[in-house]
N, C-alpha and C. Protein backbone atom coordinates (compact mmCIF):
# COMPACT_ATOMS: atom_id res chain seq x y z
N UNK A 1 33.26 105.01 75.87
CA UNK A 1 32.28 105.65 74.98
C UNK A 1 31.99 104.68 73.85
N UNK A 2 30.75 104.77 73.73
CA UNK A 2 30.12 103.86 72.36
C UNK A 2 31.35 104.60 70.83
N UNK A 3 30.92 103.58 69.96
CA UNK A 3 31.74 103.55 69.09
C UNK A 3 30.17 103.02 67.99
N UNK A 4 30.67 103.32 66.89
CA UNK A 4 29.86 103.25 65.58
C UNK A 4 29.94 101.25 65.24
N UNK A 5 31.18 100.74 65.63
CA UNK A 5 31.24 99.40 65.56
C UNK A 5 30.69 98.61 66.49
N UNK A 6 30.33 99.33 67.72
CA UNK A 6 30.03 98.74 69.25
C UNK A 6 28.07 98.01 69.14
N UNK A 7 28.73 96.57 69.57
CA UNK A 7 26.93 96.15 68.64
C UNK A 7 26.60 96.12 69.95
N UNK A 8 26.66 96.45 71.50
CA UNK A 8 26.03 95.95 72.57
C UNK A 8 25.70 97.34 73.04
N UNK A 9 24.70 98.26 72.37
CA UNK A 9 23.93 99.73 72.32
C UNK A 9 23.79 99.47 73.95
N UNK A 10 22.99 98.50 74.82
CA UNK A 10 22.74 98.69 75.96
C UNK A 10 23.81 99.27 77.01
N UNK A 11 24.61 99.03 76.86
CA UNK A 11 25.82 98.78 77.52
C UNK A 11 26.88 99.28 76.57
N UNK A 12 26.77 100.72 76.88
CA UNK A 12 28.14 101.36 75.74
C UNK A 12 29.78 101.01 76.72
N UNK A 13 29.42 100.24 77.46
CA UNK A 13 31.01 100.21 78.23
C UNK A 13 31.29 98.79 78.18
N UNK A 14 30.63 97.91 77.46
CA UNK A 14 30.51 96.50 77.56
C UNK A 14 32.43 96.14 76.94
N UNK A 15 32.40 96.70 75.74
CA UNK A 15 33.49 96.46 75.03
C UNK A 15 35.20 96.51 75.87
N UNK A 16 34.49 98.18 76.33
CA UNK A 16 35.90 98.40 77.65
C UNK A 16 36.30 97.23 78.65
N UNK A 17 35.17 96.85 79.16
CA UNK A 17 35.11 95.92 80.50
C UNK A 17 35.91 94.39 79.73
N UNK A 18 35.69 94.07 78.96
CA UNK A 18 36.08 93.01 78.23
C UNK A 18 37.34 92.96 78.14
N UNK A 19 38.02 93.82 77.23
CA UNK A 19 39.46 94.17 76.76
C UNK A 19 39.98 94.10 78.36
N UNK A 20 39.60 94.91 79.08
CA UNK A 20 40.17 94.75 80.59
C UNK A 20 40.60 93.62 80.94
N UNK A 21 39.15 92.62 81.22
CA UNK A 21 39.26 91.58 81.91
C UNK A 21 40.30 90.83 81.33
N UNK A 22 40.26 90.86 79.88
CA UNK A 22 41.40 90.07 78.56
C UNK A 22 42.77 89.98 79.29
N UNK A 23 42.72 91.34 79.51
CA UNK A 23 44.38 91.50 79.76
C UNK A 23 44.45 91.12 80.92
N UNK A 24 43.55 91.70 82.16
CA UNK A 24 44.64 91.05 83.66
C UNK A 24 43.51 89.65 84.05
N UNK A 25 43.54 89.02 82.74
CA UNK A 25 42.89 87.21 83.03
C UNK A 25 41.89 86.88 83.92
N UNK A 26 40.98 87.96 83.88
CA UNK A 26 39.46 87.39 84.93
C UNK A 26 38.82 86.87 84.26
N UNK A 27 37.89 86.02 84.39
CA UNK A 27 36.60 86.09 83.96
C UNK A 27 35.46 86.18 84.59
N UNK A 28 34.90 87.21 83.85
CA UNK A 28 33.49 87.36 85.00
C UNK A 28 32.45 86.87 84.33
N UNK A 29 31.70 86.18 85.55
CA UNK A 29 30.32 85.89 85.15
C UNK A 29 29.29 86.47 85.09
N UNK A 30 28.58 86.72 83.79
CA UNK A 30 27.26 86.96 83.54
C UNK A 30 26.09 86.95 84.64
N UNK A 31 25.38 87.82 84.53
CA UNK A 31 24.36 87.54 85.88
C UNK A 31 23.19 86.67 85.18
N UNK A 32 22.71 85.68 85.71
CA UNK A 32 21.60 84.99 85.19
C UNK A 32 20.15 85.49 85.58
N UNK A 33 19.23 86.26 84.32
CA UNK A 33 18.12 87.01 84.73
C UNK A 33 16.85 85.96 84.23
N UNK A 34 17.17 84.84 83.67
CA UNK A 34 16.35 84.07 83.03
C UNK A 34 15.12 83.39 84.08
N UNK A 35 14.14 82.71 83.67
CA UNK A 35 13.08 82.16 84.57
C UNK A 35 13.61 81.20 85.13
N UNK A 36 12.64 80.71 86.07
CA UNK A 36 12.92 79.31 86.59
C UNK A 36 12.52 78.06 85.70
N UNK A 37 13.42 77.09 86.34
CA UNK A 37 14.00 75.92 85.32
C UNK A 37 12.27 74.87 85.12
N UNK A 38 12.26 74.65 84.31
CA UNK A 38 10.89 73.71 84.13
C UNK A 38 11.25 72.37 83.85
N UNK A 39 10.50 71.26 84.46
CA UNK A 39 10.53 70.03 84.53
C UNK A 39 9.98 69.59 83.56
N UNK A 40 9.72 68.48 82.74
CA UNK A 40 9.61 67.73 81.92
C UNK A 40 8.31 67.06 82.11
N UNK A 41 7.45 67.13 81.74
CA UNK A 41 6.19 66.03 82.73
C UNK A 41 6.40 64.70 82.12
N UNK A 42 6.36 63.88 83.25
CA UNK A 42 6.75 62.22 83.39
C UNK A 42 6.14 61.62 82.66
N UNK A 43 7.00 60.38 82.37
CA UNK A 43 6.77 59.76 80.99
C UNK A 43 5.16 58.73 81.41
N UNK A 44 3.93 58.52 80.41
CA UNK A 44 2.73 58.21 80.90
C UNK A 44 3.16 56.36 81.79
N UNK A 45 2.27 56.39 82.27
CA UNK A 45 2.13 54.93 82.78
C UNK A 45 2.14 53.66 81.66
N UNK A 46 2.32 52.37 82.23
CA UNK A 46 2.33 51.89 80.79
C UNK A 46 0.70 51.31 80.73
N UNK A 47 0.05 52.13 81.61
CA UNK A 47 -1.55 51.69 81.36
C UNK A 47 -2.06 52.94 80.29
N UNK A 48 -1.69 53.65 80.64
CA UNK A 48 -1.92 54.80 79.43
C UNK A 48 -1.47 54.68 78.07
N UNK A 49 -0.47 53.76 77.76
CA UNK A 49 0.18 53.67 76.38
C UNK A 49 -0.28 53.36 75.84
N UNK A 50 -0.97 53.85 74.72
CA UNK A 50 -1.70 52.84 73.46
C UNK A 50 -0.54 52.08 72.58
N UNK A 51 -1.04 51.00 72.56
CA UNK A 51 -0.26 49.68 72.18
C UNK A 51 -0.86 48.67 71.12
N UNK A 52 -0.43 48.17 70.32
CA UNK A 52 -1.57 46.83 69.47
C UNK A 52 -0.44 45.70 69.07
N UNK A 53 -0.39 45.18 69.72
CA UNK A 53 -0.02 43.52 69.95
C UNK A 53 -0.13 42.53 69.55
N UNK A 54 0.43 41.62 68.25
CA UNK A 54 -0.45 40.50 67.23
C UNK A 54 0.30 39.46 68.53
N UNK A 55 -0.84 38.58 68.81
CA UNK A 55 -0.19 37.40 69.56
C UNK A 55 0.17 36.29 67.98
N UNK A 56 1.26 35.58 68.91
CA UNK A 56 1.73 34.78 68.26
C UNK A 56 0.63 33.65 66.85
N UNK A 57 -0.06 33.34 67.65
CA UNK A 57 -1.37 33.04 65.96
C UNK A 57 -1.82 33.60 65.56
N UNK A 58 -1.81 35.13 65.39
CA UNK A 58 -2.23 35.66 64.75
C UNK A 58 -1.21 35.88 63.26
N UNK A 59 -0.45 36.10 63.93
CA UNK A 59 0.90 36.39 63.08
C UNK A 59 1.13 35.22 62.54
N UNK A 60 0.74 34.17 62.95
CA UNK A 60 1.17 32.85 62.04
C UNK A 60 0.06 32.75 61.07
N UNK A 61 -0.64 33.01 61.14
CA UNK A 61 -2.34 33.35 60.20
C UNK A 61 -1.78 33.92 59.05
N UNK A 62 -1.17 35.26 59.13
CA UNK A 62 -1.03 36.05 58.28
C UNK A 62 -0.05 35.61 57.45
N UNK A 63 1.32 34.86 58.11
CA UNK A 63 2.50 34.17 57.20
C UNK A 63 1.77 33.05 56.78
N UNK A 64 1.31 32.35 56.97
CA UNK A 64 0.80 30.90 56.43
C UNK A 64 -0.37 31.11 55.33
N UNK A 65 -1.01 32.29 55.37
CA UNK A 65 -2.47 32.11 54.60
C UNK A 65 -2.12 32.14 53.32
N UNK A 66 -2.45 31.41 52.61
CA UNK A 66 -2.59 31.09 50.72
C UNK A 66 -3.99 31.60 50.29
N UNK A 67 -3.54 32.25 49.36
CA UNK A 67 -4.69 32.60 47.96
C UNK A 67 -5.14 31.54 47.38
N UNK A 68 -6.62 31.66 47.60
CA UNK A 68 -7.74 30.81 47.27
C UNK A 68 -7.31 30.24 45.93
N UNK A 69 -7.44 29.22 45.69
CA UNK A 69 -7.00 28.46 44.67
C UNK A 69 -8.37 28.58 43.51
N UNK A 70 -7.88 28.75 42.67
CA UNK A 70 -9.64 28.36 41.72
C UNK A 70 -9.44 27.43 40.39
N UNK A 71 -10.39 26.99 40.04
CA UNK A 71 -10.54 25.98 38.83
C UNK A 71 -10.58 27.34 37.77
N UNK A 72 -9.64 26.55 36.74
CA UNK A 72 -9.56 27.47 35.17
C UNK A 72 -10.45 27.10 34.48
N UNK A 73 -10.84 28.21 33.48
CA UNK A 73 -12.04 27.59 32.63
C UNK A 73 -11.58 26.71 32.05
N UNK A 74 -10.78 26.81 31.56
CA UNK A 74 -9.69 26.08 30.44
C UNK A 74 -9.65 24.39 31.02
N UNK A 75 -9.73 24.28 32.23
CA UNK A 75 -9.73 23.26 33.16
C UNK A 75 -11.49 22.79 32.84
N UNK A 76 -12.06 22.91 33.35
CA UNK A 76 -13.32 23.05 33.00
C UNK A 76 -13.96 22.44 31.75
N UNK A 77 -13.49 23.06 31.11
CA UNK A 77 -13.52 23.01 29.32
C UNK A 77 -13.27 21.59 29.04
N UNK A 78 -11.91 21.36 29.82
CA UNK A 78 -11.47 19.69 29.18
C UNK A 78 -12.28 18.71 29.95
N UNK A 79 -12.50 18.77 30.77
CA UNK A 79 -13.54 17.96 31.95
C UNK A 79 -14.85 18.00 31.27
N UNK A 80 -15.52 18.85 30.58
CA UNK A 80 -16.98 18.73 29.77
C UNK A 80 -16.98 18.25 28.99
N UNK A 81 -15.91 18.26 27.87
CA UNK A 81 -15.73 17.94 26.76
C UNK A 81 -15.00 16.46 26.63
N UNK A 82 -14.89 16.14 28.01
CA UNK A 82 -14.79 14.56 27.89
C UNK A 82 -15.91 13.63 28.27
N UNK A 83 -16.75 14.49 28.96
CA UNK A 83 -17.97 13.19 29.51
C UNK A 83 -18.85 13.71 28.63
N UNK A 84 -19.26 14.91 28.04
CA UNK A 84 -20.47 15.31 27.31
C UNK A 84 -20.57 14.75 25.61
N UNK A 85 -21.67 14.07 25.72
CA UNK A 85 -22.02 13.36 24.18
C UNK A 85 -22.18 14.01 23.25
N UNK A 86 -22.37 13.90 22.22
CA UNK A 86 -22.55 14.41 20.91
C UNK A 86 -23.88 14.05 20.56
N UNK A 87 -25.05 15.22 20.37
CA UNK A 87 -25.88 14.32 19.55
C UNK A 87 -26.37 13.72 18.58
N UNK A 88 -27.10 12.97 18.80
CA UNK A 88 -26.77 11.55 17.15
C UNK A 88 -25.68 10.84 17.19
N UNK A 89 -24.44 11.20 18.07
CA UNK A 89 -23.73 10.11 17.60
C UNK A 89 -22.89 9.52 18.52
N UNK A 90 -23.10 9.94 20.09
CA UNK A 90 -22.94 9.68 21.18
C UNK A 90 -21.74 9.39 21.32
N UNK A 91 -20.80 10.24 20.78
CA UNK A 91 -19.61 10.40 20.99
C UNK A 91 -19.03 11.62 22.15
N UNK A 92 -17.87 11.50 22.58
CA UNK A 92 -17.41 12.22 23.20
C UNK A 92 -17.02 13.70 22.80
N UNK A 93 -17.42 15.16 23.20
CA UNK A 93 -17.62 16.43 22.43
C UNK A 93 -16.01 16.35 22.13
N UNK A 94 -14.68 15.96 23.01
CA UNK A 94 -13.34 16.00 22.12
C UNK A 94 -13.03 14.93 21.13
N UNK A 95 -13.65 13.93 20.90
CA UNK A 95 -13.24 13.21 19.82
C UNK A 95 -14.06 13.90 18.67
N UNK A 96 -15.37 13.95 18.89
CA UNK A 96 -15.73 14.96 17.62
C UNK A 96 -15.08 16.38 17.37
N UNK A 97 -14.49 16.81 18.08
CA UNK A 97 -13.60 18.23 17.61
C UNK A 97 -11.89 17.58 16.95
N UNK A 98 -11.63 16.44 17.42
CA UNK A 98 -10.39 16.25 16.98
C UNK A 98 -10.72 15.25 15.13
N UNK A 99 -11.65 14.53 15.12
CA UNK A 99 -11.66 13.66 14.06
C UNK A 99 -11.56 14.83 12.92
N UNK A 100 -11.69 16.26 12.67
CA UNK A 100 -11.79 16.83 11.51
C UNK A 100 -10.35 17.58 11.10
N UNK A 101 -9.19 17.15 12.15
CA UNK A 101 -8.03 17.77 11.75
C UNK A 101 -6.96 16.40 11.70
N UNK A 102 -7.50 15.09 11.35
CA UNK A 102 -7.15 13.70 11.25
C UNK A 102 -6.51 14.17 9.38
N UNK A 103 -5.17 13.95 9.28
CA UNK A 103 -4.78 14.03 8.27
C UNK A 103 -5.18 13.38 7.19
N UNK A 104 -4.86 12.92 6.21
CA UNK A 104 -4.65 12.02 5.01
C UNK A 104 -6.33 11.78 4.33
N UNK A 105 -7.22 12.91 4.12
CA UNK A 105 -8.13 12.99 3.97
C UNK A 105 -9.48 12.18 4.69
N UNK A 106 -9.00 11.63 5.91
CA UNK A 106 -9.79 11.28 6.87
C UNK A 106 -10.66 12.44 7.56
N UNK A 107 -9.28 13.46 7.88
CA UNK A 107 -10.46 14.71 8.62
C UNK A 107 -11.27 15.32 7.94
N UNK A 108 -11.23 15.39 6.20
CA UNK A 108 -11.98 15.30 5.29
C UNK A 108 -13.27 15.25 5.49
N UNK A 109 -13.44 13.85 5.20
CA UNK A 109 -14.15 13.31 5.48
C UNK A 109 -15.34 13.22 6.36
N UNK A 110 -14.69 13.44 7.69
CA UNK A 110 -14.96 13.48 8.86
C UNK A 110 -15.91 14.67 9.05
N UNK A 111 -15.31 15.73 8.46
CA UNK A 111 -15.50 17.39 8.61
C UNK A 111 -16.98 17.54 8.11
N UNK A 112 -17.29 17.00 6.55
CA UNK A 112 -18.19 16.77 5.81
C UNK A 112 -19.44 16.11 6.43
N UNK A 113 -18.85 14.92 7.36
CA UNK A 113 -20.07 14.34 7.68
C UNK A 113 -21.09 14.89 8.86
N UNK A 114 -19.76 15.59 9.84
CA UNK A 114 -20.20 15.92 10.85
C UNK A 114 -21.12 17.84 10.43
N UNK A 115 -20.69 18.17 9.62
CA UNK A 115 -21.52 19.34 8.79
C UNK A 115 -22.70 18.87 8.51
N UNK A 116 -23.65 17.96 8.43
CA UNK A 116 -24.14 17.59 7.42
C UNK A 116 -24.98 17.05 8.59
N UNK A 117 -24.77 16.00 9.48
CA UNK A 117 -25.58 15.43 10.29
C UNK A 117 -25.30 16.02 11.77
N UNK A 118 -24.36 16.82 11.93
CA UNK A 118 -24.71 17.61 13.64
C UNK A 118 -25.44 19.15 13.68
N UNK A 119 -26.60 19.04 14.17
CA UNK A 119 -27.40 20.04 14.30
C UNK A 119 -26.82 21.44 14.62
N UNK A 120 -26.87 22.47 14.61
CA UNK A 120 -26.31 23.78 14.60
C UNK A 120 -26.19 24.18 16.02
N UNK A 121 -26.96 23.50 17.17
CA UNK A 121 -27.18 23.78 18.64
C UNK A 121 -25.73 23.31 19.10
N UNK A 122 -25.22 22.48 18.15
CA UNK A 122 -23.54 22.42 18.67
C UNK A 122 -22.53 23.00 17.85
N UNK A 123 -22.39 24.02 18.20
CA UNK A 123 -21.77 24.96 17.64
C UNK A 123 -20.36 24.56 17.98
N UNK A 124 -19.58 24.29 18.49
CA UNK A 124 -18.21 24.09 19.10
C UNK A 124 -17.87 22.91 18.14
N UNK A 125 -18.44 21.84 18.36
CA UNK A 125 -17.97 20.89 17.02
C UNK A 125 -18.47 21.10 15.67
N UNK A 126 -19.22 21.93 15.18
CA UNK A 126 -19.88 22.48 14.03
C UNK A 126 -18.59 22.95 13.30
N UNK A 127 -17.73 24.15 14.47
CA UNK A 127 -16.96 24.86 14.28
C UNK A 127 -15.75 24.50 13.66
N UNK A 128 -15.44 23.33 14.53
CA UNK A 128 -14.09 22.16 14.57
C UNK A 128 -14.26 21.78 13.08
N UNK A 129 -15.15 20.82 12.59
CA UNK A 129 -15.33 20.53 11.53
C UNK A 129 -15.15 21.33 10.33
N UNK A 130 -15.69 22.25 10.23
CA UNK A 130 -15.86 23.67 9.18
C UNK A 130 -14.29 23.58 9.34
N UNK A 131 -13.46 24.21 10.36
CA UNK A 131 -12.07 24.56 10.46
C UNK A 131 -11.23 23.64 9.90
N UNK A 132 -11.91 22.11 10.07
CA UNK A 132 -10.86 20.93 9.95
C UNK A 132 -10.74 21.28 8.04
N UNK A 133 -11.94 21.09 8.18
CA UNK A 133 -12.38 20.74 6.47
C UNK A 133 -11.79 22.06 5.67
N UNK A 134 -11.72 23.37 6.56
CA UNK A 134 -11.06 24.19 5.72
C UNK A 134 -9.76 24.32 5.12
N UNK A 135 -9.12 23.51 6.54
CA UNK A 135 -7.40 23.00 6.44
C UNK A 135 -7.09 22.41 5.88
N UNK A 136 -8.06 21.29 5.50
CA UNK A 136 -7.71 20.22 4.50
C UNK A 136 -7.95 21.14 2.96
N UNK A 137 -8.79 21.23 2.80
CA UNK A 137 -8.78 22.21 1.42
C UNK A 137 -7.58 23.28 1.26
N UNK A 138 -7.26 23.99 1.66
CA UNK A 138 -6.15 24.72 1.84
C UNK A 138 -5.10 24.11 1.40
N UNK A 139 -4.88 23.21 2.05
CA UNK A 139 -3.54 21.95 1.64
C UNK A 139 -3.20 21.36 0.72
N UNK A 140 -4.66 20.71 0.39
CA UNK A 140 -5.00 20.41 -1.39
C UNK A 140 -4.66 21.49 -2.69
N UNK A 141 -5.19 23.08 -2.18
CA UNK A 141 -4.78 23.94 -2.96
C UNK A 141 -2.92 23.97 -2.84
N UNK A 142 -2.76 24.37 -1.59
CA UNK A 142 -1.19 24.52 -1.86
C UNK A 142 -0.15 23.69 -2.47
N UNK A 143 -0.68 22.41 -2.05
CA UNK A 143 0.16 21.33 -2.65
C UNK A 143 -0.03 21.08 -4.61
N UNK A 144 -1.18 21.59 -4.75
CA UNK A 144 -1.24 21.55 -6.06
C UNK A 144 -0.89 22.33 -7.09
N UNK A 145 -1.02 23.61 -6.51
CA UNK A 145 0.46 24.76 -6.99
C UNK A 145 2.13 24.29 -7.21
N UNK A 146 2.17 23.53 -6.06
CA UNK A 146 3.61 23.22 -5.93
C UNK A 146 3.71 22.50 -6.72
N UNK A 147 2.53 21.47 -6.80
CA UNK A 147 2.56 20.28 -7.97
C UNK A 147 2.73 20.65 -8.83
N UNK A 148 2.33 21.59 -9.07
CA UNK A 148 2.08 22.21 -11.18
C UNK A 148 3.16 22.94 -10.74
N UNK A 149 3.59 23.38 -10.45
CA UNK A 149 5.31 24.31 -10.25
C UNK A 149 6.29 23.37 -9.73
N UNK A 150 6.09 22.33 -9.37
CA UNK A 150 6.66 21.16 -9.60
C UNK A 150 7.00 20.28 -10.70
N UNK A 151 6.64 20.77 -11.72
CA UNK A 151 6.90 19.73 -13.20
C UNK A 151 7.61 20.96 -14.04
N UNK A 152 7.94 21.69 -13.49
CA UNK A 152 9.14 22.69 -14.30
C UNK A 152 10.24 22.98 -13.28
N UNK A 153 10.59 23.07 -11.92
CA UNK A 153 11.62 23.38 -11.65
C UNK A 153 11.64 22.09 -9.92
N UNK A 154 12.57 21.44 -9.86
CA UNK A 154 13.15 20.56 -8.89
C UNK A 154 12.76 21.52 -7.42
N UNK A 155 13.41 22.71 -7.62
CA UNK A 155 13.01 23.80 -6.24
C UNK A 155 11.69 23.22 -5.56
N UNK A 156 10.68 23.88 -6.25
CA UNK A 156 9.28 23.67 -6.02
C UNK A 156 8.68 22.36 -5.47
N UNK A 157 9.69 20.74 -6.48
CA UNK A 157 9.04 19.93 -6.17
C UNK A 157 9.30 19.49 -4.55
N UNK A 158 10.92 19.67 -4.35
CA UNK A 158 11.45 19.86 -2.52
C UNK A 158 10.27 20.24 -1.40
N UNK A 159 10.09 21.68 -2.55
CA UNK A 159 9.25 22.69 -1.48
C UNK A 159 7.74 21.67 -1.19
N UNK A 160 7.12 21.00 -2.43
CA UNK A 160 5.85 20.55 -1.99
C UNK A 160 6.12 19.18 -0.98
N UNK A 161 7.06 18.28 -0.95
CA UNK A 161 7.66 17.54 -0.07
C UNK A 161 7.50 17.99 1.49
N UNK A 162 8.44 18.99 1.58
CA UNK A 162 8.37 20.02 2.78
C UNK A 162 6.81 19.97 3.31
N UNK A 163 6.03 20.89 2.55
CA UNK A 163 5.36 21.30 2.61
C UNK A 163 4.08 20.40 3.28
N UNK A 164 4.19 19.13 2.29
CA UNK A 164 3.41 18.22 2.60
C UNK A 164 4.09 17.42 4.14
N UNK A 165 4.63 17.59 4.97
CA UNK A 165 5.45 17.22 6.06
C UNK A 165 5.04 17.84 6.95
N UNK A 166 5.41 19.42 6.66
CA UNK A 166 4.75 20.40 7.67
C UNK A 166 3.26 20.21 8.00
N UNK A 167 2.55 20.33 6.86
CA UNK A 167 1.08 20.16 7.35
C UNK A 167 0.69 19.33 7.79
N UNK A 168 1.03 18.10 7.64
CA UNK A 168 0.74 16.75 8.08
C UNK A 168 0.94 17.02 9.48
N UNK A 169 2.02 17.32 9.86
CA UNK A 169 2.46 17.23 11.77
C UNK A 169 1.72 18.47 12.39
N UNK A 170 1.34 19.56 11.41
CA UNK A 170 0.39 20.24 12.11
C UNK A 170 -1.00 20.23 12.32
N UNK A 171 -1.44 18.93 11.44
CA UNK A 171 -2.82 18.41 11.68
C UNK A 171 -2.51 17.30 12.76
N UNK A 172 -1.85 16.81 12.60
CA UNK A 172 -1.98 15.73 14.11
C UNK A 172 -1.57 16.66 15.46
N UNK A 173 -0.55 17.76 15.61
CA UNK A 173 -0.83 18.37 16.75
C UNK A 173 -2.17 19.43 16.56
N UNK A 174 -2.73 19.52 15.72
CA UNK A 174 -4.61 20.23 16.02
C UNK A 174 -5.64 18.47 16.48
N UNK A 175 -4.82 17.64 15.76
CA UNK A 175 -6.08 16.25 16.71
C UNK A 175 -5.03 16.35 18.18
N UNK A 176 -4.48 16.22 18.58
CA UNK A 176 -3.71 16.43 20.06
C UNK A 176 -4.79 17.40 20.75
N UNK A 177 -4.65 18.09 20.01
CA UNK A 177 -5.24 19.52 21.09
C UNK A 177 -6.59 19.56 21.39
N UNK A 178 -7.34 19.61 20.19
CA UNK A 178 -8.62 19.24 20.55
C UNK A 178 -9.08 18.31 20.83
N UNK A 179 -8.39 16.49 21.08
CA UNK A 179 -8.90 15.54 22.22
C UNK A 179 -8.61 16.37 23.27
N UNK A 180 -7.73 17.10 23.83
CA UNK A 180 -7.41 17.50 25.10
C UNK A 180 -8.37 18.73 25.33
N UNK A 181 -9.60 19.22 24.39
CA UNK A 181 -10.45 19.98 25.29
C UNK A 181 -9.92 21.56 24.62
N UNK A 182 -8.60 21.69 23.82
CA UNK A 182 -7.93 22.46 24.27
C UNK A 182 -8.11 23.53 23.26
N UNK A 183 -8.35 24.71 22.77
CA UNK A 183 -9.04 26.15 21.28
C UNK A 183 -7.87 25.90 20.63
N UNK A 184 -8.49 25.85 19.09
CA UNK A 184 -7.82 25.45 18.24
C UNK A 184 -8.36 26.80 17.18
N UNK A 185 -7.59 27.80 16.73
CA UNK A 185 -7.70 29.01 15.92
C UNK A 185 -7.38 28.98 14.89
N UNK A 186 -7.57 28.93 13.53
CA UNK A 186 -6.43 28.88 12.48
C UNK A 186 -6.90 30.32 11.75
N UNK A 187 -6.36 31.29 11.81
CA UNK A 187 -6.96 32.52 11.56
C UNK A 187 -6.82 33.15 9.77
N UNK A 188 -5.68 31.89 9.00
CA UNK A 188 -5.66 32.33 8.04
C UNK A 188 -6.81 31.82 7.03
N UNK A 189 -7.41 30.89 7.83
CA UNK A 189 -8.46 29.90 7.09
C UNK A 189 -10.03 30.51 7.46
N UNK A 190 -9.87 31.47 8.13
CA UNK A 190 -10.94 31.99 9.16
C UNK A 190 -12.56 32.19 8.15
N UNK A 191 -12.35 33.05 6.97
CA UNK A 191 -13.57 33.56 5.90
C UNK A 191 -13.88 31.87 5.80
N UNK A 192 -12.78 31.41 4.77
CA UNK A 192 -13.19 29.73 4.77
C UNK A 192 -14.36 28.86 5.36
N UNK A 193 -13.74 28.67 6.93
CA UNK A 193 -14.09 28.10 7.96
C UNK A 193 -15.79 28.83 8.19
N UNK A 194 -16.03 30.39 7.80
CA UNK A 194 -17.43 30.85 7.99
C UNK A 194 -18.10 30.58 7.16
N UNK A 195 -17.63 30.23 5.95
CA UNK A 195 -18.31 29.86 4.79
C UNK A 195 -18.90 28.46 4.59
N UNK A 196 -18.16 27.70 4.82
CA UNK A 196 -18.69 26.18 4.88
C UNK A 196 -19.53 25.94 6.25
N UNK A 197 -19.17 26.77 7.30
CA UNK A 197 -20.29 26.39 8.17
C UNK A 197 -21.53 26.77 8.24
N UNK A 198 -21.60 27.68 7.12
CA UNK A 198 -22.97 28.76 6.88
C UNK A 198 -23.54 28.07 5.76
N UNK A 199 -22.63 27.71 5.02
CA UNK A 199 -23.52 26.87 3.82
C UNK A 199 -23.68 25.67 3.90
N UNK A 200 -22.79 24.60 4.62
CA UNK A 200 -23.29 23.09 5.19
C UNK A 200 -24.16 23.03 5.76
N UNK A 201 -25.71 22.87 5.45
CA UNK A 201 -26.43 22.52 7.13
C UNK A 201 -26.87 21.51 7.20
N UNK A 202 -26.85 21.34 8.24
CA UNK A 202 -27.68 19.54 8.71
C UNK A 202 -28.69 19.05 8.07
N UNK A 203 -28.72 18.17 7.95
CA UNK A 203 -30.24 17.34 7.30
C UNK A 203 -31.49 17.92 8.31
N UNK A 204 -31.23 17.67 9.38
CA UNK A 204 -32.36 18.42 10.00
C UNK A 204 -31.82 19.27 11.36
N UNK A 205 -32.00 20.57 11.30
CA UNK A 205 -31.50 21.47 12.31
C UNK A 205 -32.29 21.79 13.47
């Protein structure tokens, strides 16, 4: 008889038959009511396989290929600025950008003249010049502070020593750079540098 614990409702004698078999060691087999067994359908041909295949050069294509190489402007820049003249004075466009950061009041000089006689259509050495000539002024001011604060305390006079050292080696690496083609920024001199190039103009523009 079924029982309240008995989970096989179909078969309220299922439980009995079991405990039976337990004890005098049969085992019976289950009747198999399930369908018939189904086959697998065969694996496709290997003409049917979709496949994609790099032959051997192709694949060497893809390991070997390099990114297009290109010319820098910057490259560029120094290559123009060595064959292209100056006009009026048929100089080379990097020697006229470097002569205005020539120390010892040469780039001075230089800065002044080239303000004065290079037309405004060259703006790049216009620029150089104005900048050179601003650096040099700058220098003159600082050093002359130090100077006059130099005749009361030894500190100061060191410092204008220094001072005059530093700038010096940083005007010959600005002539370095600009023979080599290469932007030369000085951003603390910048109002300066707009001012003298706005108010220098050429004899004839």
């Amino acid at each position: 008889m079924a029982t309240k614990y008995d989970t096989n409702p179909l078969d309220p004698e299922f439980p009995e038959k079991a405990r039976t078999a337990a004890v005098q060691g049969e085992t019976q087999a289950l009747p198999y009511s399930g369908g018939e067994t189904r086959q697998f359908a065969p694996p496709p041909s290997p003409d049917e396989e979709v496949t994609r295949v790099l032959d051997n050069a192709r694949m060497a294509g893809f390991s070997t290929q390099q990114p297009n190489q290109y010319q820098t402007v910057g490259l560029a820049n120094v290559n123009q600025s060595l064959s292209r003249k100056v006009e009026k004075f048929g100089l080379p466009e990097n020697v006229m950008t470097a002569l205005p950061y020539i120390p010892w009041y040469i780039g001075m000089i230089a800065g002044l003249l080239i303000l004065f006689l290079v037309p405004k259509s060259e703006a790049k050495v216009r620029f150089h010049a104005a900048q050179g000539l601003a650096a040099h002024i700058a220098v003159l001011i600082v050093s002359a502070v130090l100077g006059f604060i130099g005749n009361l305390t030894d500190v100061a006079e060191i410092g204008n020593v220094v001072f005059q050292l530093v700038s010096t080696v940083l005007l010959i690496v600005f002539v370095v750079k600009a023979w080599k083609g290469k932007p030369i920024h000085i951003e603390s001199i910048d109002d300066l540098t707009n001012w003298l190039e706005d108010k220098i103009k050429p004899s004839q523009s």
